[in-house]
N, C-alpha and C. Protein backbone atom coordinates (compact mmCIF):
# COMPACT_ATOMS: atom_id res chain seq x y z
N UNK A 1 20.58 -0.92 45.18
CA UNK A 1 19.69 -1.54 46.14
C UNK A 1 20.33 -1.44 47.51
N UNK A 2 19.53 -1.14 48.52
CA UNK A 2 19.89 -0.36 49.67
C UNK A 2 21.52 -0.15 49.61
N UNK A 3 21.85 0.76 48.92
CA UNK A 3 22.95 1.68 48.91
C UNK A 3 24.11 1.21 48.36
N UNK A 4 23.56 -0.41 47.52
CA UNK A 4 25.12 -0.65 46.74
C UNK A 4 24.79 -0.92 45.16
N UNK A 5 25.72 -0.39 44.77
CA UNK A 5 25.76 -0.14 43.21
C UNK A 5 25.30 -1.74 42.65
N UNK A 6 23.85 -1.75 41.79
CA UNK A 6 23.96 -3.36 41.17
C UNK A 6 23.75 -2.69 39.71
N UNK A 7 23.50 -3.54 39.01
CA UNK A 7 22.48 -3.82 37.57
C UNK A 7 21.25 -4.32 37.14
N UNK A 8 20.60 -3.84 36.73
CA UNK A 8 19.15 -4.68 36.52
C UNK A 8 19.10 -4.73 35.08
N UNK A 9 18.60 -6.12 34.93
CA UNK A 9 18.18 -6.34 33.90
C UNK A 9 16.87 -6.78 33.56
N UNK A 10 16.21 -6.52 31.69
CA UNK A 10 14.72 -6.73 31.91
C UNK A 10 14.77 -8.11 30.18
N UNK A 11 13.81 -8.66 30.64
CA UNK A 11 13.43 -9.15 29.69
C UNK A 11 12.32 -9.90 29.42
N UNK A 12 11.54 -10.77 28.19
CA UNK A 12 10.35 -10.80 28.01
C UNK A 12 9.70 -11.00 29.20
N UNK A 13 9.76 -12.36 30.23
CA UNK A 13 9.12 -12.42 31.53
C UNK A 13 8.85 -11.32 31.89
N UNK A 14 10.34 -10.42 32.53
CA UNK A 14 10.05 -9.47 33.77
C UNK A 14 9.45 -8.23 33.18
N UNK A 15 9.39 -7.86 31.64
CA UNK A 15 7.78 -6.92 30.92
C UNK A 15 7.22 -7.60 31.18
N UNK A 16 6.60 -8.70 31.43
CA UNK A 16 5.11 -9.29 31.87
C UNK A 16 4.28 -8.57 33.21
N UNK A 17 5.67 -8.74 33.85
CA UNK A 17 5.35 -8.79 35.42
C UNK A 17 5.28 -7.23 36.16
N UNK A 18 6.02 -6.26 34.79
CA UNK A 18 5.70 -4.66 34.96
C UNK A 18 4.44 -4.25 34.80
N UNK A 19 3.46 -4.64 34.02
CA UNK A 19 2.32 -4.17 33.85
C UNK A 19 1.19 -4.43 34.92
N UNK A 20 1.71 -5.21 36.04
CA UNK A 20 1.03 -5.72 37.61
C UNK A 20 1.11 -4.22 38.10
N UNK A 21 0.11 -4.13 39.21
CA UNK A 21 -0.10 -2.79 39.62
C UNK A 21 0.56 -2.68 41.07
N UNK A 22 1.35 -4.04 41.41
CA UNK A 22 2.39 -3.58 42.59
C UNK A 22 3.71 -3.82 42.31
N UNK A 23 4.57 -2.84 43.23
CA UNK A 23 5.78 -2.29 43.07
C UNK A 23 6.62 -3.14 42.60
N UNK A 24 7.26 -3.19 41.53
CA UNK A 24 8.06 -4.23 41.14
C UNK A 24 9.29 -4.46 42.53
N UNK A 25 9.99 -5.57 43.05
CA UNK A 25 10.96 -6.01 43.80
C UNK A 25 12.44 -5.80 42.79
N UNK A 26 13.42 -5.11 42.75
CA UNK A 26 14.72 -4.78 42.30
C UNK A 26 15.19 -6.18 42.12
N UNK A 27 15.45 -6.89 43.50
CA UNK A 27 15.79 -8.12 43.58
C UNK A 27 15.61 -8.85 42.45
N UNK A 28 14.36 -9.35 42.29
CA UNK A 28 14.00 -10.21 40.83
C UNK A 28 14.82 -9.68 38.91
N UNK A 29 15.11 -8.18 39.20
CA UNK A 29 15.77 -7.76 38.15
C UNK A 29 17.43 -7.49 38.26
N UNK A 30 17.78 -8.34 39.17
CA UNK A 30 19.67 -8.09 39.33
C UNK A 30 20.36 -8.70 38.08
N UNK A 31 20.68 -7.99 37.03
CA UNK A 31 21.87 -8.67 36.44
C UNK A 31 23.47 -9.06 36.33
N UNK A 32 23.50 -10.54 36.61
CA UNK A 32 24.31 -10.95 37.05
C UNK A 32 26.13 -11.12 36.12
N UNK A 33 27.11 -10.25 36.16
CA UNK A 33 27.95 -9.83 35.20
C UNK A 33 29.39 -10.63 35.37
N UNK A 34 30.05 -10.76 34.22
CA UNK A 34 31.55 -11.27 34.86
C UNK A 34 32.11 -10.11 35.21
N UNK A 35 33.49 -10.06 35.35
CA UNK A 35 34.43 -8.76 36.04
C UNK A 35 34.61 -8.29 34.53
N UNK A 36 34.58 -8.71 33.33
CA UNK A 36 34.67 -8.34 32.05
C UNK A 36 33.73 -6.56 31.82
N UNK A 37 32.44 -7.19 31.96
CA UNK A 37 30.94 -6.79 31.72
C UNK A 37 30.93 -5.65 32.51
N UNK A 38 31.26 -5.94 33.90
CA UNK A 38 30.86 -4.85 34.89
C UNK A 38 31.64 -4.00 34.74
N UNK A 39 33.34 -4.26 34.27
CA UNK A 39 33.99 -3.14 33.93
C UNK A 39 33.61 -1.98 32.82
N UNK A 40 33.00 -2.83 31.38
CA UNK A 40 32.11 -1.75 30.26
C UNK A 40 31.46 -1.54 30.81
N UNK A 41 30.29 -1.55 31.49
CA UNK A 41 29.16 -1.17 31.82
C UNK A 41 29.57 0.03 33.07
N UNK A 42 30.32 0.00 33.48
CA UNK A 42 30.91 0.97 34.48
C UNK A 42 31.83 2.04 33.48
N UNK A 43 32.28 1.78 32.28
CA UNK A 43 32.90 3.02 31.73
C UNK A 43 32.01 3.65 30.72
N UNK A 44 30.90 2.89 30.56
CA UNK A 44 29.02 3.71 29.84
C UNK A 44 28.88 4.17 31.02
N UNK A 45 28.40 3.41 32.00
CA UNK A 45 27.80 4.93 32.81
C UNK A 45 28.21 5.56 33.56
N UNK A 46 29.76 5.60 33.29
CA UNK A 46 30.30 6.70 34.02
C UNK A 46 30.76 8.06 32.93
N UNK A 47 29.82 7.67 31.89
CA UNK A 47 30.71 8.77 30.71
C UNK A 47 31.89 8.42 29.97
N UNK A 48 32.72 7.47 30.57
CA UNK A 48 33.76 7.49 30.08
C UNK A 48 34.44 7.13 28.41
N UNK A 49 33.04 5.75 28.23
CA UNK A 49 33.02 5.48 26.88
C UNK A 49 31.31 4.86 26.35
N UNK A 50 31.27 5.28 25.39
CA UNK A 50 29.86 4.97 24.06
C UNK A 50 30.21 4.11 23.28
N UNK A 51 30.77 3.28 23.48
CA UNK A 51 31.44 1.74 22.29
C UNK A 51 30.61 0.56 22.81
N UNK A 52 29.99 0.40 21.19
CA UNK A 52 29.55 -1.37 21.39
C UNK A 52 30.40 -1.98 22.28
N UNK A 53 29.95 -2.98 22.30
CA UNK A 53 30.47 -4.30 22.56
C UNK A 53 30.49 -5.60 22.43
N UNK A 54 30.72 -6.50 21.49
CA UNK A 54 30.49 -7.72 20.60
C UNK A 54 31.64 -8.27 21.06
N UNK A 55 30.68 -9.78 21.53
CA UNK A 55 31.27 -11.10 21.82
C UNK A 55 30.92 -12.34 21.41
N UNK A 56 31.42 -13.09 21.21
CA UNK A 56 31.42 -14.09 20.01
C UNK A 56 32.10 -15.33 21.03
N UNK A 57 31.94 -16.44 21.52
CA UNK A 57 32.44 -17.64 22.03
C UNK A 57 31.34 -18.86 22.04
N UNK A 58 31.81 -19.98 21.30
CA UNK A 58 31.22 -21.09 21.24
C UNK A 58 30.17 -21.16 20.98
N UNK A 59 29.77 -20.14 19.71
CA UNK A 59 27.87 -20.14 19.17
C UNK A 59 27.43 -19.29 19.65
N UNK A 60 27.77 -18.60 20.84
CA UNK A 60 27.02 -17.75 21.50
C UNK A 60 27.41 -16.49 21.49
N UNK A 61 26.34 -15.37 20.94
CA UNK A 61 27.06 -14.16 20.30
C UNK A 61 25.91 -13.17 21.53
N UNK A 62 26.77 -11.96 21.76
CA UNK A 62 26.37 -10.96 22.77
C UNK A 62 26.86 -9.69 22.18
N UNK A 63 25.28 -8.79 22.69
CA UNK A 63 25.79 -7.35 21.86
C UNK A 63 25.23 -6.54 22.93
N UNK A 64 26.04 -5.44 23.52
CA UNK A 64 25.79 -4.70 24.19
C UNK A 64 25.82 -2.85 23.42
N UNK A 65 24.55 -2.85 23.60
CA UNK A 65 24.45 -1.13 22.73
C UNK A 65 23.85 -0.32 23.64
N UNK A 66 24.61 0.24 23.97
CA UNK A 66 24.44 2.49 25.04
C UNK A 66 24.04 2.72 23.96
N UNK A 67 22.87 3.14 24.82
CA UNK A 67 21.60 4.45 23.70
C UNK A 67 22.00 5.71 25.46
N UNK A 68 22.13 6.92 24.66
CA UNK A 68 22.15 7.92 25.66
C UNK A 68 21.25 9.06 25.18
N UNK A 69 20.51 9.67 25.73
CA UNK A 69 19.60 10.77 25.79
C UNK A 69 19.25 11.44 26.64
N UNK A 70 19.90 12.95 26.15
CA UNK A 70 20.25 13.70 27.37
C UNK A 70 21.38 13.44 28.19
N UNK A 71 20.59 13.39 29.77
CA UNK A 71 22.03 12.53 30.13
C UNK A 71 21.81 11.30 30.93
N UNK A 72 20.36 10.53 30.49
CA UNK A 72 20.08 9.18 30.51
C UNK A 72 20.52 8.48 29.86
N UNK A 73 21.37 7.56 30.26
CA UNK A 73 21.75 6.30 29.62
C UNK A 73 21.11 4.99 29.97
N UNK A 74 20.63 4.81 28.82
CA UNK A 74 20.52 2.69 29.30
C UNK A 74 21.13 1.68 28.04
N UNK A 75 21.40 0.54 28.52
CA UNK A 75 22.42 -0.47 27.57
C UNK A 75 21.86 -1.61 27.26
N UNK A 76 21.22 -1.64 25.66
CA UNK A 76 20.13 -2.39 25.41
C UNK A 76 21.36 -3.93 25.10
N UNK A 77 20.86 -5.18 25.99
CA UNK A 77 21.19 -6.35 25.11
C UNK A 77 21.08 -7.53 24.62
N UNK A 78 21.47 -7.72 23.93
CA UNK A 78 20.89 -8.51 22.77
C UNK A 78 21.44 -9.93 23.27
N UNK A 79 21.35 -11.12 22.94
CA UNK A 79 21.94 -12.59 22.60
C UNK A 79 21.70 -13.58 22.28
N UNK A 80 22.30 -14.01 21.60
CA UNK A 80 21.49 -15.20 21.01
C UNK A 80 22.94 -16.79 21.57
N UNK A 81 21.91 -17.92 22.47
CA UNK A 81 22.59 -18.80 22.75
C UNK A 81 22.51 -20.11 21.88
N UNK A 82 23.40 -20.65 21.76
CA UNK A 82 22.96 -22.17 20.90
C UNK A 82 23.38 -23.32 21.65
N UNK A 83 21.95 -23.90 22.02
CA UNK A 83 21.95 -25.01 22.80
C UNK A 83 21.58 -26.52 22.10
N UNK A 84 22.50 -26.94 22.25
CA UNK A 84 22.13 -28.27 21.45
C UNK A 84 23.39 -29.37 22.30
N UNK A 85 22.83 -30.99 22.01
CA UNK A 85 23.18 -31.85 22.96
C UNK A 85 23.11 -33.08 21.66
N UNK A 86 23.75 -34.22 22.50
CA UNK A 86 23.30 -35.10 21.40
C UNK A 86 22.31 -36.29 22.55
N UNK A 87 21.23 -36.92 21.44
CA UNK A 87 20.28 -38.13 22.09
C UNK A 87 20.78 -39.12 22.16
N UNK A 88 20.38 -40.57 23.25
CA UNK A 88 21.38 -41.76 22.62
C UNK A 88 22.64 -42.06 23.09
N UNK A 89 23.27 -43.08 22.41
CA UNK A 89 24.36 -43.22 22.86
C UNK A 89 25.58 -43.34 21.69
């Protein structure tokens, strides 16, 4: 986005909001990474490596999978969070 390297990410909402017949805004699809994330995701699309990536902390499990074709790559991912609290006192 004007000339600096980001990430976008999509999910159920922002498919909603693709099938509108004006230009989607980049902005609304920035995904936001630790220094962890951005480093894999920078050695997929730079070629360098095609390895999952599975993370596992406090219930909350994350899977990052490079599908490449040709020489398009995109990095489908997955997660599942567990949110729970207690009621009361």
């Amino acid at each position: 986005i004007n000339g600096s390297p980001v990430y976008l990410g999509f999910n159920q909402s922002n498919y909603e909001k693709l099938n509108d017949s004006s230009k989607p805004n980049k902005k609304e699809y920035l995904y936001k990474t630790t220094q962890e994330e951005r480093e894999y995701l920078d050695n997929v699309f730079s070629g360098k490596s095609e390895e999952l990536r599975y993370s596992n902390h406090d219930g909350d499990y994350e899977l990052f999978y490079p599908y490449k074709k040709g020489k398009k790559i995109i990095v489908l991912y997955f997660s599942e969070y567990v949110r729970y609290g207690k009621l009361g006192s």
